[in-house]
Protein backbone atom coordinates (compact mmCIF):
# COMPACT_ATOMS: atom_id res chain seq x y z
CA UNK A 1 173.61 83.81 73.83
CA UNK A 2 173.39 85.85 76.77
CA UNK A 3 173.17 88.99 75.00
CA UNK A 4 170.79 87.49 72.81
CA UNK A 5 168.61 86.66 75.57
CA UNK A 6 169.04 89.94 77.45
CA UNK A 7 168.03 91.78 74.24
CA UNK A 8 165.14 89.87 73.79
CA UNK A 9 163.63 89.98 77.15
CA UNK A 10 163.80 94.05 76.87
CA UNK A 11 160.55 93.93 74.04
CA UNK A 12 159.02 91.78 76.88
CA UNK A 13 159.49 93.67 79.71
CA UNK A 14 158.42 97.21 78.04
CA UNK A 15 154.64 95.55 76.84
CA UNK A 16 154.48 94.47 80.72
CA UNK A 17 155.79 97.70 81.32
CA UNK A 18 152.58 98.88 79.07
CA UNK A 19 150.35 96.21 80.48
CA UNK A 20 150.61 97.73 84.03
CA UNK A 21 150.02 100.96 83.06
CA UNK A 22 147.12 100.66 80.98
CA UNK A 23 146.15 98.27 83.62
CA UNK A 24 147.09 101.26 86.46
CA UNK A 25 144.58 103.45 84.39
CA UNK A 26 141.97 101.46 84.02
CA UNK A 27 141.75 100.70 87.82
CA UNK A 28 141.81 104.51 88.43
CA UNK A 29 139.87 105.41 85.66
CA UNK A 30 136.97 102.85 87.36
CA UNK A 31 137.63 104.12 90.97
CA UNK A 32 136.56 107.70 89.88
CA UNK A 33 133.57 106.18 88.29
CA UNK A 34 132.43 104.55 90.73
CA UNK A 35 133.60 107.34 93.61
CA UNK A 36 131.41 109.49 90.84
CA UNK A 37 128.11 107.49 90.98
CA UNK A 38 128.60 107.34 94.87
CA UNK A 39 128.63 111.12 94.77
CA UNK A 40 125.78 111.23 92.20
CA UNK A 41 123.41 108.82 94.13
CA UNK A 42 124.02 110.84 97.73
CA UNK A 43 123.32 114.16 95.63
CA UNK A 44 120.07 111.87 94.12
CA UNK A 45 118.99 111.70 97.50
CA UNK A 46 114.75 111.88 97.84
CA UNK A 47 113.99 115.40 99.05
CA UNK A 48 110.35 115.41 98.21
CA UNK A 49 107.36 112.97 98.21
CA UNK A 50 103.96 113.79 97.19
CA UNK A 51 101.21 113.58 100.45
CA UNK A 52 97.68 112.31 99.19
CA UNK A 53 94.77 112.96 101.81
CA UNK A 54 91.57 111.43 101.52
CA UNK A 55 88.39 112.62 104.06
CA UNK A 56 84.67 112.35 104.68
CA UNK A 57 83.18 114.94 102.77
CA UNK A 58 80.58 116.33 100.62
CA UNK A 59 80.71 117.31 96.88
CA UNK A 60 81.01 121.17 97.56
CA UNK A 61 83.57 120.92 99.61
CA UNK A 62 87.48 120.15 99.04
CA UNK A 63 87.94 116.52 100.07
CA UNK A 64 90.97 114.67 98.34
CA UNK A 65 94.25 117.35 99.00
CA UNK A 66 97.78 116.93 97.65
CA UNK A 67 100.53 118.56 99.84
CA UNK A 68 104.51 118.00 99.42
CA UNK A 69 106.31 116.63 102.21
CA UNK A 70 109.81 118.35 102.83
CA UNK A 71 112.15 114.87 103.32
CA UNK A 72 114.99 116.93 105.58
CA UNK A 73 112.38 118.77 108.06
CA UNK A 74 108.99 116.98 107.81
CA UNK A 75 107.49 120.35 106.44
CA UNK A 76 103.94 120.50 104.52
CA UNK A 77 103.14 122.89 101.60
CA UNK A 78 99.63 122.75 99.94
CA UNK A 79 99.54 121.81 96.00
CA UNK A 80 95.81 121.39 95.48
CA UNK A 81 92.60 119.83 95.99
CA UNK A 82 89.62 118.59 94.20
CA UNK A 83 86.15 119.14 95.25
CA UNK A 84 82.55 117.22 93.83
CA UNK A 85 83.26 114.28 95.59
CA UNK A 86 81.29 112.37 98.23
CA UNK A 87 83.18 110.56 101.19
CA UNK A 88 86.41 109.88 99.00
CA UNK A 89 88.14 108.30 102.00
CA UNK A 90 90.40 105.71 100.83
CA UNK A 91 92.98 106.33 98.45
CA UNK A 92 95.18 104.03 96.37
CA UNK A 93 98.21 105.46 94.01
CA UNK A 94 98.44 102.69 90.88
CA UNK A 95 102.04 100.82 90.88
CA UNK A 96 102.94 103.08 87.99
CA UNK A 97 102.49 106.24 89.72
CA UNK A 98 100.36 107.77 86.98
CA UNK A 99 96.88 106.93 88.73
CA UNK A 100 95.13 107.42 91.48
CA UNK A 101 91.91 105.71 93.00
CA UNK A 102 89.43 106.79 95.88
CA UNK A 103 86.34 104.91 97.18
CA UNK A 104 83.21 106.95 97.46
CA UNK A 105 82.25 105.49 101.00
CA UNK A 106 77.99 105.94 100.35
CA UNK A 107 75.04 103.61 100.17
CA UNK A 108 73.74 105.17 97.35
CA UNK A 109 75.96 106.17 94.08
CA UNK A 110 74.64 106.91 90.59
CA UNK A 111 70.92 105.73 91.30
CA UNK A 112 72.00 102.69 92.78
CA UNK A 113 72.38 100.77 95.83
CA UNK A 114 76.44 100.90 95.87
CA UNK A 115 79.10 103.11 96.97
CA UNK A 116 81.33 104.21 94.18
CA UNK A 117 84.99 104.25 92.57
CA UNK A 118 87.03 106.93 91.70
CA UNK A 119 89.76 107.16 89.29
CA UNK A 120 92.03 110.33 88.75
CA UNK A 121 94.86 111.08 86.69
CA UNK A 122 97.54 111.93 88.59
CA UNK A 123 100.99 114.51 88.48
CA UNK A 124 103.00 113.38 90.69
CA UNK A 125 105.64 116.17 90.16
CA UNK A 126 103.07 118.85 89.52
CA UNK A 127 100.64 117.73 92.56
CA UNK A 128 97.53 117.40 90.63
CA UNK A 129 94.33 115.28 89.88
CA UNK A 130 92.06 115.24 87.18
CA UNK A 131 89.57 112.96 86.92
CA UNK A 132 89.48 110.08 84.65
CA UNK A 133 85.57 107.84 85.66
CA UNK A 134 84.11 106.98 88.22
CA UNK A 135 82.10 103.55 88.24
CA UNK A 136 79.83 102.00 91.07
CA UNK A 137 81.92 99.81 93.47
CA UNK A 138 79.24 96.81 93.57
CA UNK A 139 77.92 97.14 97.37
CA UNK A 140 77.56 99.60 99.92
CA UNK A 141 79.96 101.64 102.28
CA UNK A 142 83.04 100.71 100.13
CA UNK A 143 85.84 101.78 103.33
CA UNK A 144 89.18 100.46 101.12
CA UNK A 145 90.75 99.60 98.42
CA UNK A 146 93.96 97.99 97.00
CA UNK A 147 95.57 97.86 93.63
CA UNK A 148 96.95 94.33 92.22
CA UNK A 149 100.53 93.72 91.13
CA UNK A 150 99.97 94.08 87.79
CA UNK A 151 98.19 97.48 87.66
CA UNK A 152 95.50 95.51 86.69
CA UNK A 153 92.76 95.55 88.98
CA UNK A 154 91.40 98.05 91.84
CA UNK A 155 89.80 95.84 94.50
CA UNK A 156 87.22 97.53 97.21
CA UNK A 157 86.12 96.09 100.47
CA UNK A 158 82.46 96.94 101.49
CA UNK A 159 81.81 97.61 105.35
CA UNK A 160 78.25 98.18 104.91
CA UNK A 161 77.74 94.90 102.40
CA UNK A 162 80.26 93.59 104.19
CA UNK A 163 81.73 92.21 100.83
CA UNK A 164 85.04 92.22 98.34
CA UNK A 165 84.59 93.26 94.59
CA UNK A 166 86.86 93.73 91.99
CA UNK A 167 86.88 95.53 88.93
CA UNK A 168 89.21 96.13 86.05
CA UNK A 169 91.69 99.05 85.22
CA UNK A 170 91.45 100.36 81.77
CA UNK A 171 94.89 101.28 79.30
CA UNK A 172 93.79 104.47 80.03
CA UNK A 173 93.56 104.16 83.75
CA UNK A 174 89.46 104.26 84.05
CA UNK A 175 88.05 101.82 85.76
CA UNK A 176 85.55 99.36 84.60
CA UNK A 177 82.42 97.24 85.88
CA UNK A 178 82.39 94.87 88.71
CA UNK A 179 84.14 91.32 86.96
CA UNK A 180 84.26 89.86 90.61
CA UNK A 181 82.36 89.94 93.94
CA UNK A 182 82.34 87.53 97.37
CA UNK A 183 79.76 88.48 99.86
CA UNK A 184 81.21 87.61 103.18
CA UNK A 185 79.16 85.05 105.94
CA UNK A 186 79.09 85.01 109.78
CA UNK A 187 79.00 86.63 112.62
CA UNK A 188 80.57 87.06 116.26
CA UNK A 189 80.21 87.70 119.71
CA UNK A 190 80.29 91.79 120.10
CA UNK A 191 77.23 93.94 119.52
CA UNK A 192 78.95 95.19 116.40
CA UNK A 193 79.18 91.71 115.14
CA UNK A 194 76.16 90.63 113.76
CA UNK A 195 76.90 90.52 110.40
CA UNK A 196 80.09 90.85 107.84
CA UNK A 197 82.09 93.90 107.99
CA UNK A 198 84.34 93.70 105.58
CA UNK A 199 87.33 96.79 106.96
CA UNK A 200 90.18 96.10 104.26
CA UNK A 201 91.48 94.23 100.95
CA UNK A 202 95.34 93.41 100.26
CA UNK A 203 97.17 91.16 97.79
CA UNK A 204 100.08 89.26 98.71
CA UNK A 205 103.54 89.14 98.25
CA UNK A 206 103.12 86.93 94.67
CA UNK A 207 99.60 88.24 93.39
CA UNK A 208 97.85 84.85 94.06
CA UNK A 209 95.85 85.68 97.08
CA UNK A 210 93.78 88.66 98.12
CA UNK A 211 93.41 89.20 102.31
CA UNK A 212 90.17 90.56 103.13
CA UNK A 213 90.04 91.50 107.56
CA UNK A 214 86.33 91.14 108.62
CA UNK A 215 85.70 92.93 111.84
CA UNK A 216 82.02 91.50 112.05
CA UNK A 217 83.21 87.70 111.91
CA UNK A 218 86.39 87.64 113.07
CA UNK A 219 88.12 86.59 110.25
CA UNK A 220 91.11 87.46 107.90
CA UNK A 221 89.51 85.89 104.88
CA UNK A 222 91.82 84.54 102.24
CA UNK A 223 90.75 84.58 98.61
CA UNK A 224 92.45 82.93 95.46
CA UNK A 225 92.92 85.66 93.25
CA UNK A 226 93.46 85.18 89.16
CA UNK A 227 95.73 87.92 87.86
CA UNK A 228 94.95 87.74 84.51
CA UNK A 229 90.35 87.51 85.10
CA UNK A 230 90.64 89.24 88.39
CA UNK A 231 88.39 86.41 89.72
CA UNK A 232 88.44 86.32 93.82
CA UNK A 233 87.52 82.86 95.02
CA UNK A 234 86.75 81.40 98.40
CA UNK A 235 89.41 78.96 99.28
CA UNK A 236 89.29 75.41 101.64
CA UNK A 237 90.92 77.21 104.53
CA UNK A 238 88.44 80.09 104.73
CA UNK A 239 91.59 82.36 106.57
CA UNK A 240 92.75 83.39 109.47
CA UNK A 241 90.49 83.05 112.38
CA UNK A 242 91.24 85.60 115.48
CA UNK A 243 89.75 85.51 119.20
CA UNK A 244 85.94 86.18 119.58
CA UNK A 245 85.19 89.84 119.58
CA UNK A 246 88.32 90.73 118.32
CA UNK A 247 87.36 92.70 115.50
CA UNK A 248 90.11 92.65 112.69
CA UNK A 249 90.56 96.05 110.95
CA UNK A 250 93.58 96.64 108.84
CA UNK A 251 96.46 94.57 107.71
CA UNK A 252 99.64 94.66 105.92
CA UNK A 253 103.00 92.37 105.30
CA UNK A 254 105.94 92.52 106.13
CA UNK A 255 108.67 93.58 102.85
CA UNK A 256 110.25 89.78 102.98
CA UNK A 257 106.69 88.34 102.60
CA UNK A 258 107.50 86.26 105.38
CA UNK A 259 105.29 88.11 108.23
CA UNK A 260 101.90 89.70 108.33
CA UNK A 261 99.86 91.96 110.60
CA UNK A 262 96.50 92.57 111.73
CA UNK A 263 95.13 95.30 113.69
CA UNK A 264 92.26 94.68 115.75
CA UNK A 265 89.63 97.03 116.46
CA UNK A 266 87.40 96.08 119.13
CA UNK A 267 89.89 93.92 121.27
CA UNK A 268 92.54 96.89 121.14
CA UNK A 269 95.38 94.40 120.13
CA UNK A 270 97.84 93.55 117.04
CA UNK A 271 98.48 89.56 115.79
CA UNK A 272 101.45 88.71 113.90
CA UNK A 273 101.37 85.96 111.44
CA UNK A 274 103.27 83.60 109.59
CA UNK A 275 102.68 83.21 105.94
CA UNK A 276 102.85 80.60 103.19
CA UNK A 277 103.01 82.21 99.66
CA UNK A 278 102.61 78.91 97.95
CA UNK A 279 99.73 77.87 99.74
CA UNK A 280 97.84 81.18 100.98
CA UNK A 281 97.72 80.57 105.18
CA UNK A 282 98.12 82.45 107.74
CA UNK A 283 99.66 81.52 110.94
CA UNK A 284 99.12 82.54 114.23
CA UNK A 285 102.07 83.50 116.16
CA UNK A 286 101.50 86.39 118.65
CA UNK A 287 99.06 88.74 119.98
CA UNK A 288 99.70 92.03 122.11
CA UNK A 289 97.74 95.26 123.89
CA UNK A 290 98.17 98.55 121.40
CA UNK A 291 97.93 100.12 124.76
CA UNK A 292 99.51 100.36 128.10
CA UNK A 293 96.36 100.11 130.45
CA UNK A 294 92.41 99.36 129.28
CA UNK A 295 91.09 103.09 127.91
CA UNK A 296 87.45 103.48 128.16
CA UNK A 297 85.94 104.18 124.28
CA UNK A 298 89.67 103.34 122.48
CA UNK A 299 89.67 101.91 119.39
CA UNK A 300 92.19 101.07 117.10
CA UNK A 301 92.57 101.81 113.01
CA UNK A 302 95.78 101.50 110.96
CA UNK A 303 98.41 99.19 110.79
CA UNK A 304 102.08 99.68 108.97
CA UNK A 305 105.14 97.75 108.68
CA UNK A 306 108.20 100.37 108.52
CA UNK A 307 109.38 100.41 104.88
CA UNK A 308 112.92 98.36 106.76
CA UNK A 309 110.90 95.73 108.32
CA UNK A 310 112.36 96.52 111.64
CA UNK A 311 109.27 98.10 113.44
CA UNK A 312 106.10 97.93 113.31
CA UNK A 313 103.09 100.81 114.14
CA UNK A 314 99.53 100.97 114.93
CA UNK A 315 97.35 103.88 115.95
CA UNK A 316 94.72 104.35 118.81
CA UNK A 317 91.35 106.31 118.92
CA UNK A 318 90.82 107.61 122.31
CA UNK A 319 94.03 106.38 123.65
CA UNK A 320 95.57 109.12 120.88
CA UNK A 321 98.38 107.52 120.28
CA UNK A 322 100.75 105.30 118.10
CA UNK A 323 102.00 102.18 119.35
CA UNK A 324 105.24 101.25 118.26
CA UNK A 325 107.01 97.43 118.07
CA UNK A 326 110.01 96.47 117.18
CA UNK A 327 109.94 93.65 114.88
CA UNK A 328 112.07 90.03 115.17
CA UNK A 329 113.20 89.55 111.58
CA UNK A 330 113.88 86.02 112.23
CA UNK A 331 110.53 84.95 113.68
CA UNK A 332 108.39 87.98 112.81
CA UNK A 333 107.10 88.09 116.40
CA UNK A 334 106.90 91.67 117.98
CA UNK A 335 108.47 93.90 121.13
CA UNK A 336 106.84 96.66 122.33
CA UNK A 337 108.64 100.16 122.13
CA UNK A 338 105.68 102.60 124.32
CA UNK A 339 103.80 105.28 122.62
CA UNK A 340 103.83 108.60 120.78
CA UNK A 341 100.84 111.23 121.54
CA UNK A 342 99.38 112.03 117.72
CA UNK A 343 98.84 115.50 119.06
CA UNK A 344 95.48 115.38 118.61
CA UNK A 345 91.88 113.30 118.73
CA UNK A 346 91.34 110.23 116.67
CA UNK A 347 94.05 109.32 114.56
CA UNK A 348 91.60 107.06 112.24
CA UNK A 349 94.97 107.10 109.88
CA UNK A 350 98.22 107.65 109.55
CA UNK A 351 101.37 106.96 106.43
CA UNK A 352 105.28 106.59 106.25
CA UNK A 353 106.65 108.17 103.66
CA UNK A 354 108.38 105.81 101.31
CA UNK A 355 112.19 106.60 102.90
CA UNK A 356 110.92 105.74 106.08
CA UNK A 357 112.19 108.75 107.62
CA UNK A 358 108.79 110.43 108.69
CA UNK A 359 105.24 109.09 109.75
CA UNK A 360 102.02 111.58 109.55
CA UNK A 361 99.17 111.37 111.98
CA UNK A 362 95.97 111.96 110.82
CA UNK A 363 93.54 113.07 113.77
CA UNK A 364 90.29 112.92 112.09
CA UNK A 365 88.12 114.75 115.03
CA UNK A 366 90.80 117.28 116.03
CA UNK A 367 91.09 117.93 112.20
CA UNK A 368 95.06 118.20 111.85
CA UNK A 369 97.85 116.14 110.78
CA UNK A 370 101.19 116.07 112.83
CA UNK A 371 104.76 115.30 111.57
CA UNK A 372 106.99 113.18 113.24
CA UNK A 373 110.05 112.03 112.79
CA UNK A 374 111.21 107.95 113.04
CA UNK A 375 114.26 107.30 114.70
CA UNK A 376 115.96 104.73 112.00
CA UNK A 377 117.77 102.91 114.87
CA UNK A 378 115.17 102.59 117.74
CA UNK A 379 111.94 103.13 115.79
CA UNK A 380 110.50 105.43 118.02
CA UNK A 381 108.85 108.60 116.82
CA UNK A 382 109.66 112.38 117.47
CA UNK A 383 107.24 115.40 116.96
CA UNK A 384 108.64 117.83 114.39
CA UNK A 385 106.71 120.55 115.35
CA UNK A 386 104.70 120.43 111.64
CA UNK A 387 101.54 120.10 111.58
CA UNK A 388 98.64 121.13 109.22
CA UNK A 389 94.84 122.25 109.59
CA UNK A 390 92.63 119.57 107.45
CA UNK A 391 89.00 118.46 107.77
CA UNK A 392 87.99 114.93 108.51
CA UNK A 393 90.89 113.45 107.39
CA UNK A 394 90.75 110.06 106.72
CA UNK A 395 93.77 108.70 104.42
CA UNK A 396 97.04 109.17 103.71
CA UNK A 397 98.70 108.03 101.07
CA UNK A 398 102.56 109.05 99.64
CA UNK A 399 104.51 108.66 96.26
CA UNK A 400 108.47 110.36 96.06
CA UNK A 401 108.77 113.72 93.25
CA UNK A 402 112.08 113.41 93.04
């Protein structure tokens, strides 16, 4: 019996014995894989991103330029530019990367009483535009403009009508006639606030609402906003309402959808908000200086969230500088890091590119960008060294090649 046994439990042993080693190859053969992909995705590393600049110009001269950004040195190389265009300021790239919109920031645009829309075709890994329509934006002195989730809709904020308008993106990526406009009420306390200026237009975190700042009233108006019409609608809780004369410029959120920002003009400061994505509000938590001590004619203009959500930045005309804050992902509220000198006058703009690894100043009356690099684990900013000659610049926008 024992012999039996023993001679039976040798069949048993060797498919074990086979078990383990196809077993012992299989683990191996799924370590190399996945050592494989690691080595793949670190060679897949972004090296390149596409730099969009927008400016204040007139139809003969160049105005919307496409350089590529070197992502190990900060470098610049020119791709091209497109000319006929009048004040093409703000830019949008579409979600899809194949489109690209501009306002045309006039009070008069194809016979009418309106500022205008752009739309372009754009290469991304080529680093060109051609251009697709153009269509009037529905009220004067259009300064920005957002896309919607969807790819859907290009929405435009009017400084001069101190309004919001939407209106619809084609299959082809044209845009279409005005479907929705809100002309914004009030007024406020400073000399520049006697009537709506609308400065910006987002949509939040779940496509629902649209965030319009108001520098004339004081206001970060909320707006319902239908995805599938592209209706904007005043809601019960009119939005966010900031101290008198504060004058509330740009805005942006935070990537958890948890936090937002405002950057205000006239007051010099930043407010940090909590939000509600199921309901739309905005609420207050903090408010701080952009800069160290009062400076006589300073103003401030843009506003990012680092792609990380650690820091935050906002930039200073007169004071030439960006501020820098480190940001409290718990509570959302903001630190203060000091300053970085944009190496030159009026930075009316400024982008990170999408890696978060470098942040481009645009000094619109100095007429030159500088390159700096962002310390990942403090936030604050270094000068590269690169820096390029442009006109007027008064956007900048980024998209990676590669």
């Amino acid at each position: 019996m024992k012999r039996k046994t023993a001679l039976q439990a040798t069949p048993r042993f060797r498919l074990i014995a086979r078990m383990t080693l196809h077993m012992f190859f299989r683990i191996t053969t799924l370590i190399a894989i996945a050592f494989a992909t690691t080595l793949d995705q670190t060679s897949a590393a972004p090296t390149r991103a596409l730099v969009c600049f927008g400016s204040y110009s007139t139809p003969d001269k160049e105005s919307v330029h496409l350089f590529q950004l070197n992502l190990q040195d900060g470098s610049l190389k020119k791709l091209n530019a497109v000319d006929g265009l009048s004040n093409p300021s703000f830019l949008k790239i579409h979600p899809n990367g194949k489109y690209l919109y501009t306002v045309n920031e006039v009070s008069t645009f194809d016979g009418k009483k309106s500022g205008g829309v752009t739309a372009f075709a754009l290469d991304v890994n080529g680093g060109k535009l051609n251009k697709i329509n153009q269509q009037p934006s529905g009220d004067t002195g259009p300064c920005h403009l957002t896309v919607d989730a969807t790819g859907k809709y290009v929405l435009v904020a009017h400084y001069g009508g101190g309004s919001t308008s939407v209106l619809p993106i084609k299959k082809d990526g044209s845009v279409g006639a005005v479907v929705s406009q809100i002309k914004h009420k009030g007024s406020s306390v400073h000399s520049r606030q006697k009537a709506p200026h609308a400065h910006a237009v987002h949509v939040g975190p779940n496509n629902k609402f649209a965030f319009a700042p108001d520098l004339g009233i004081d206001k970060v108006l909320v707006f319902s906003f239908d995805e599938k019409t592209g209706a904007i609608a005043e809601t019960k809780f009119d939005g966010a309402k900031l101290e008198p004369g504060s004058g509330p410029r740009h805005f942006g959120f935070h990537p958890d959808g948890k936090f937002a920002y405002v950057i205000n003009e006239i007051k010099q400061t930043v407010t940090a908000f909590r939000y509600n994505a199921k309901r739309g509000r905005l609420r207050t938590l903090q408010t701080l200086s952009t800069v160290p001590h009062p400076v006589d004619g300073n103003s401030t203009a843009e506003v990012l969230v680092h792609p990380t959500g650690q820091f935050l930045y906002g930039s200073n005309r007169g004071h030439n500088s960006i501020a820098m804050f480190r940001i409290n992902e718990k509570n959302g509220k903001l630190t203060a890091l000091g300053h970085e000198s944009t190496r030159g006058s009026t930075p009316r703009n400024f982008g990170i590119d999408p890696t978060g690894q470098f942040l481009l100043a645009a000094n619109q009356q100095s007429d030159n960008v500088a390159v700096f690099r962002i310390n990942q684990d403090t936030g604050k900013l270094k000068f590269t060294g690169n820096e390029i000659n442009l006109c007027k610049r008064v956007c900048v926008r980024m998209i990676l090649q590669d």
